[in-house]
Protein backbone atom coordinates (compact mmCIF):
# COMPACT_ATOMS: atom_id res chain seq x y z
CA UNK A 1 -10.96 -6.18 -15.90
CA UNK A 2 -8.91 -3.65 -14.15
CA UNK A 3 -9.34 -3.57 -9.78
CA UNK A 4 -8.41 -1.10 -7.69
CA UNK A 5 -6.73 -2.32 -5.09
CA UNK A 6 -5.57 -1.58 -1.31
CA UNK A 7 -3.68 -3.48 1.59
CA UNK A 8 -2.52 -2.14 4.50
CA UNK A 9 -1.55 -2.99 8.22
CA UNK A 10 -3.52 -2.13 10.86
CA UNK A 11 -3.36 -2.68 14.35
CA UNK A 12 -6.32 -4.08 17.09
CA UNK A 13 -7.27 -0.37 17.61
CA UNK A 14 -8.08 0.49 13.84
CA UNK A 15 -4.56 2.93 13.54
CA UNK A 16 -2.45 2.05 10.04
CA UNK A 17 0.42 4.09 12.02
CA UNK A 18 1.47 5.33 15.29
CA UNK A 19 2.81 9.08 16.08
CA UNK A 20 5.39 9.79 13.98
CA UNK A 21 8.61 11.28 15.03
CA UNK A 22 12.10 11.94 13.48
CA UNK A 23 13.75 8.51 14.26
CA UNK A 24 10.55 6.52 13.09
CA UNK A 25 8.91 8.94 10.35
CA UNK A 26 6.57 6.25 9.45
CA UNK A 27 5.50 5.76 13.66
CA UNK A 28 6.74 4.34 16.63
CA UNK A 29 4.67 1.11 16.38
CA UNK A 30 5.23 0.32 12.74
CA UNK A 31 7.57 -2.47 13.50
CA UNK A 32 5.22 -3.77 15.04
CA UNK A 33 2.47 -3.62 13.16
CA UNK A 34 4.49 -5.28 9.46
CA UNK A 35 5.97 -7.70 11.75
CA UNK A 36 4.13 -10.57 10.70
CA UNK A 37 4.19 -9.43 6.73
CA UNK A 38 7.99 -8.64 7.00
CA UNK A 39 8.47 -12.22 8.70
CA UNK A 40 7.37 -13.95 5.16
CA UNK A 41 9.20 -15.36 2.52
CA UNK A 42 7.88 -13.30 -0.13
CA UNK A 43 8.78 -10.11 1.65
CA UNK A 44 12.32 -10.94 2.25
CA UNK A 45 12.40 -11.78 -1.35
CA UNK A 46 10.56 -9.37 -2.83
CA UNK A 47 11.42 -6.32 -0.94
CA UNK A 48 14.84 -6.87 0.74
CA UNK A 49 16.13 -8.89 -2.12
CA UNK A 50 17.30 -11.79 -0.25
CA UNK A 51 16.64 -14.65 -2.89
CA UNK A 52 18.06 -17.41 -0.57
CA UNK A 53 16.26 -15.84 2.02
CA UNK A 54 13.86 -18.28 4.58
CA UNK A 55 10.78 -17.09 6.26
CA UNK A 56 7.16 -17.62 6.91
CA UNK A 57 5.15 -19.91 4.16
CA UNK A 58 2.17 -19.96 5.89
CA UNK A 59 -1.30 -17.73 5.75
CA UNK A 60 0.44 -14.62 6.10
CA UNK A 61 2.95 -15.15 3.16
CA UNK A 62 0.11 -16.47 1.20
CA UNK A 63 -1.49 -12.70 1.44
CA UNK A 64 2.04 -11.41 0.78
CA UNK A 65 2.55 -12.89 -2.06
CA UNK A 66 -1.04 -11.88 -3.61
CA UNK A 67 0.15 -8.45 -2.96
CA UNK A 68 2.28 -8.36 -5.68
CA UNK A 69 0.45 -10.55 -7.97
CA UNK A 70 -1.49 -9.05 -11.18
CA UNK A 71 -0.59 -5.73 -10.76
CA UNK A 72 -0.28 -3.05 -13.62
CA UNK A 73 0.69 0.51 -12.02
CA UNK A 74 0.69 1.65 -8.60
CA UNK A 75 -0.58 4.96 -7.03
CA UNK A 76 0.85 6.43 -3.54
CA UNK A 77 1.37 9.01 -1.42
CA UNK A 78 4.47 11.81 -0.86
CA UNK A 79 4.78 10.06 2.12
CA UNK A 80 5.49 6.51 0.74
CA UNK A 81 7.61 8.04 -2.15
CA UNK A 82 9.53 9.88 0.86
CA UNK A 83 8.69 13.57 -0.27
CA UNK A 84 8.16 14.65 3.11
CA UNK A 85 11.96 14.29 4.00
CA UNK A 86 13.24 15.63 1.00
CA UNK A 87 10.23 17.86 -0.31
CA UNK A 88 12.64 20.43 -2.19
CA UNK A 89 15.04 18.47 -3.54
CA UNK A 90 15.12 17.38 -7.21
CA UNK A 91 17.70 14.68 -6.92
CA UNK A 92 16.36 12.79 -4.40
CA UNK A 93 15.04 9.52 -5.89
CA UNK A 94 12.68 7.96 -2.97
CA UNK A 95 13.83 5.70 -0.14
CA UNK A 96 13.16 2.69 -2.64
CA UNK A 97 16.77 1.89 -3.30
CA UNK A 98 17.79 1.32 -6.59
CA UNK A 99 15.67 -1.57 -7.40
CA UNK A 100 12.05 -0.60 -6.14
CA UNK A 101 9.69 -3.49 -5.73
CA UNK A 102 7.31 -2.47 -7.76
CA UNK A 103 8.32 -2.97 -11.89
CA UNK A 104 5.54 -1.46 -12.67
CA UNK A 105 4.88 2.69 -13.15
CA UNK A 106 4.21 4.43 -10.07
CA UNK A 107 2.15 7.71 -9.59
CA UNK A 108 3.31 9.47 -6.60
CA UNK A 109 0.32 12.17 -5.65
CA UNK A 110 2.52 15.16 -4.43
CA UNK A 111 1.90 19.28 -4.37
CA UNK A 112 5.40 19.70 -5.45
CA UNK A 113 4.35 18.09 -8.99
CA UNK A 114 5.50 18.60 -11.74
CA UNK A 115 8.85 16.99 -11.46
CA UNK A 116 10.31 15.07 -14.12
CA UNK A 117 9.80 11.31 -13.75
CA UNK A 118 12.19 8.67 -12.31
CA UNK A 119 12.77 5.69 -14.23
CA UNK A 120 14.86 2.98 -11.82
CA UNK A 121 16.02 -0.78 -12.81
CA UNK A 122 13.16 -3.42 -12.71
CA UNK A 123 10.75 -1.27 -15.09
CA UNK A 124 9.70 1.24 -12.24
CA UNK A 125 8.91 4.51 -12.90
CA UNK A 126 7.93 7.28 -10.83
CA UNK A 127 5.61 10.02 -11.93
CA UNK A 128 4.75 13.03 -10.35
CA UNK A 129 1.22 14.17 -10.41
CA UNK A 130 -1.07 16.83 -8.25
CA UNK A 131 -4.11 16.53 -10.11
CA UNK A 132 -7.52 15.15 -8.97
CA UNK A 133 -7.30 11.07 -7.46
CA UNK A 134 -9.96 10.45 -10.25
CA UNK A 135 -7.67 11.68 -12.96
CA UNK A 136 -4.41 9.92 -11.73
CA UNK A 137 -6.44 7.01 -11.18
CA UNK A 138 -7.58 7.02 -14.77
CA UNK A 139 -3.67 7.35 -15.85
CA UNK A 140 -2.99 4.56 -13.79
CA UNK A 141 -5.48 2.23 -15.29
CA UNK A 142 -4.69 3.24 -18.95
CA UNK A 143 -0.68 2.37 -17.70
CA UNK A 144 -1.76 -1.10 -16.46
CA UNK A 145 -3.20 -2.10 -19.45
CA UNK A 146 -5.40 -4.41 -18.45
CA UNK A 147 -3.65 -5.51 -14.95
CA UNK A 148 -4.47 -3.91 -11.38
CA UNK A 149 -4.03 -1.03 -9.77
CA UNK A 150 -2.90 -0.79 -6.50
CA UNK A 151 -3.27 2.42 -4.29
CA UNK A 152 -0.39 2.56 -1.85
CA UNK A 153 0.02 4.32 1.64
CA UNK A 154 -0.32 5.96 3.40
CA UNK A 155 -3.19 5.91 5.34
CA UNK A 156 -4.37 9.04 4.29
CA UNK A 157 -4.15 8.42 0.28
CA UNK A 158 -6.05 4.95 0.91
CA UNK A 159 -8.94 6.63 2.53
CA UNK A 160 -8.81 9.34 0.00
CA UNK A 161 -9.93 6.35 -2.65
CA UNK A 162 -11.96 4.49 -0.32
CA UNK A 163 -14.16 7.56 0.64
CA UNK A 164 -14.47 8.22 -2.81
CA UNK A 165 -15.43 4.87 -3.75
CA UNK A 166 -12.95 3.74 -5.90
CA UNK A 167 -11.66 0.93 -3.93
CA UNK A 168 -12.91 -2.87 -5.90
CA UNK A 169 -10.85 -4.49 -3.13
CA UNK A 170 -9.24 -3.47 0.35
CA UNK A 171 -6.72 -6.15 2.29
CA UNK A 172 -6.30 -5.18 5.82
CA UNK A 173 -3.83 -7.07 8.09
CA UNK A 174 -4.77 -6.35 11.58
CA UNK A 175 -1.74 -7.34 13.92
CA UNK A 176 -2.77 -8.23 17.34
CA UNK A 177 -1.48 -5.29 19.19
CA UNK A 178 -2.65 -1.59 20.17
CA UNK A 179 -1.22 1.50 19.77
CA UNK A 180 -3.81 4.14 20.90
CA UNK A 181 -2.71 6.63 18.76
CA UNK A 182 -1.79 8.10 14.86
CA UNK A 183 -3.39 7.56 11.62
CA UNK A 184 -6.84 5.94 11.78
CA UNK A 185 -8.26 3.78 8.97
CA UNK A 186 -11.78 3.54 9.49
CA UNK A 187 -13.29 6.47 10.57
CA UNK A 188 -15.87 7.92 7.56
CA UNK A 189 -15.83 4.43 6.18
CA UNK A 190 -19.20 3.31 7.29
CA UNK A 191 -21.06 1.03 5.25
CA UNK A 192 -18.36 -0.58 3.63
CA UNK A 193 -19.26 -4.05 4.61
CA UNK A 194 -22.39 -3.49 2.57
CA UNK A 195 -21.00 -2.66 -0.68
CA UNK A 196 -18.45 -5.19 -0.69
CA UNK A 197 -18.10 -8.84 0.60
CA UNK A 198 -15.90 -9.16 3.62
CA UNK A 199 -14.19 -12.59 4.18
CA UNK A 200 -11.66 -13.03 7.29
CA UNK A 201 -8.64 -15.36 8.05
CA UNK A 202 -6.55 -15.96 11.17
CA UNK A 203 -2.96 -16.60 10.67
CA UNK A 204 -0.21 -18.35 12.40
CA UNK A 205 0.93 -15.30 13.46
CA UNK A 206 -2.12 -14.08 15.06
CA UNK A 207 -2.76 -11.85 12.50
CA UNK A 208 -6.67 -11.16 11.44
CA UNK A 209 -6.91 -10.56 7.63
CA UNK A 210 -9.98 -8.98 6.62
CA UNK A 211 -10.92 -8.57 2.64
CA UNK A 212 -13.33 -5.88 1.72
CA UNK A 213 -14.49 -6.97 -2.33
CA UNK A 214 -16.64 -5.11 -4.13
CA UNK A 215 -19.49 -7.54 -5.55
CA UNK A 216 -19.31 -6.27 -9.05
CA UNK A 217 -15.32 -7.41 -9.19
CA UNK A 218 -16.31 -10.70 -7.88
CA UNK A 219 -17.99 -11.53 -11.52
């Protein structure tokens, strides 16, 4: 059965993303707050493409690498796509590289929509789409034919499901530092821990990973 997923990195004060500026459009602090997740093994693999690449094989490559496991099609954000730098420009092609690593197709929720859809090496494809979450979400889930979807960043898209109650299961990495300002995740979210189990894990790292699952996708 399909899931709707969600991970994302937090920090100690609940904020997926500090102030963002022109040198660090997705926040001052988020260095700080993937360090841990970009310090695995997986995500050197996965995402830089460094197959010989070392790096952390402990608890926080262990939620890395579950990240990219089982999943079908992928929704996100202008943000994460990169729309916001280039919002008017129909040859830009994301800050993904060439390779994205996703190989699955990707629904980017953007006003600019429609634009015609990206298809890039590894079986990712882009699509462009400004309707209703519930109706892209639907796409997404036909696409992923049987597998998970997984609902991107930002922060802001991620709440958008969560709020609506579309979330099976939400992965939060909270790093142990605090940034006091930017994009909060929890606000509007109460009663979360009451519609889904919530299991916690302390890595090596210090990080605190927190699982929000639905009990209906536990069966």
């Amino acid at each position: 059965m399909t899931r709707v997923r969600v991970d994302l990195n937090i920090s100690l004060d609940g904020y997926a993303a500090g102030e963002p500026t022109a040198e660090h459009p997705m926040g001052l602090d988020w260095d700080r707050l993937t360090a841990a997740y970009a310090a695995t093994r997986t995500f050197r693999r996965r995402v830089l493409g460094e197959t010989g690449a070392d790096g952390t094989t402990g608890v926080d490559d262990a939620y890395a690498a579950a990240y990219f496991e089982g999943i079908g099609a992928e929704v996100m954000g202008a943000a994460m796509f990169g729309l916001h730098s280039h919002p008017h420009d129909p040859d830009w092609q994301g800050w993904w590289g060439d390779e994205p690593p996703f190989g699955c197709p990707v629904y980017v929720l953007t006003h600019t929509a429609p634009r015609p859809p990206i298809s890039m090496a590894n079986g990712t494809t882009f699509h462009f789409r400004s309707g209703s979450i519930e109706g892209v979400l639907a796409e997404a889930v036909e696409a992923a034919g049987g597998a998970d979807v997984r609902v991107g960043g930002g922060v802001g898209t991620a709440r958008a499901f969560l709020r609506a109650g579309l979330v099976d299961q939400l992965h939060v990495g909270i790093a142990p530092i605090l940034i006091g300002g930017g994009a909060r995740l929890w606000d509007d979210l109460r009663g979360l821990d009451r519609t889904h189990q919530v299991r916690s894990e302390v890595a090596e790292s210090g990080t605190v990973h927190v699982t929000f699952t639905r009990e209906a996708a536990t069966a």
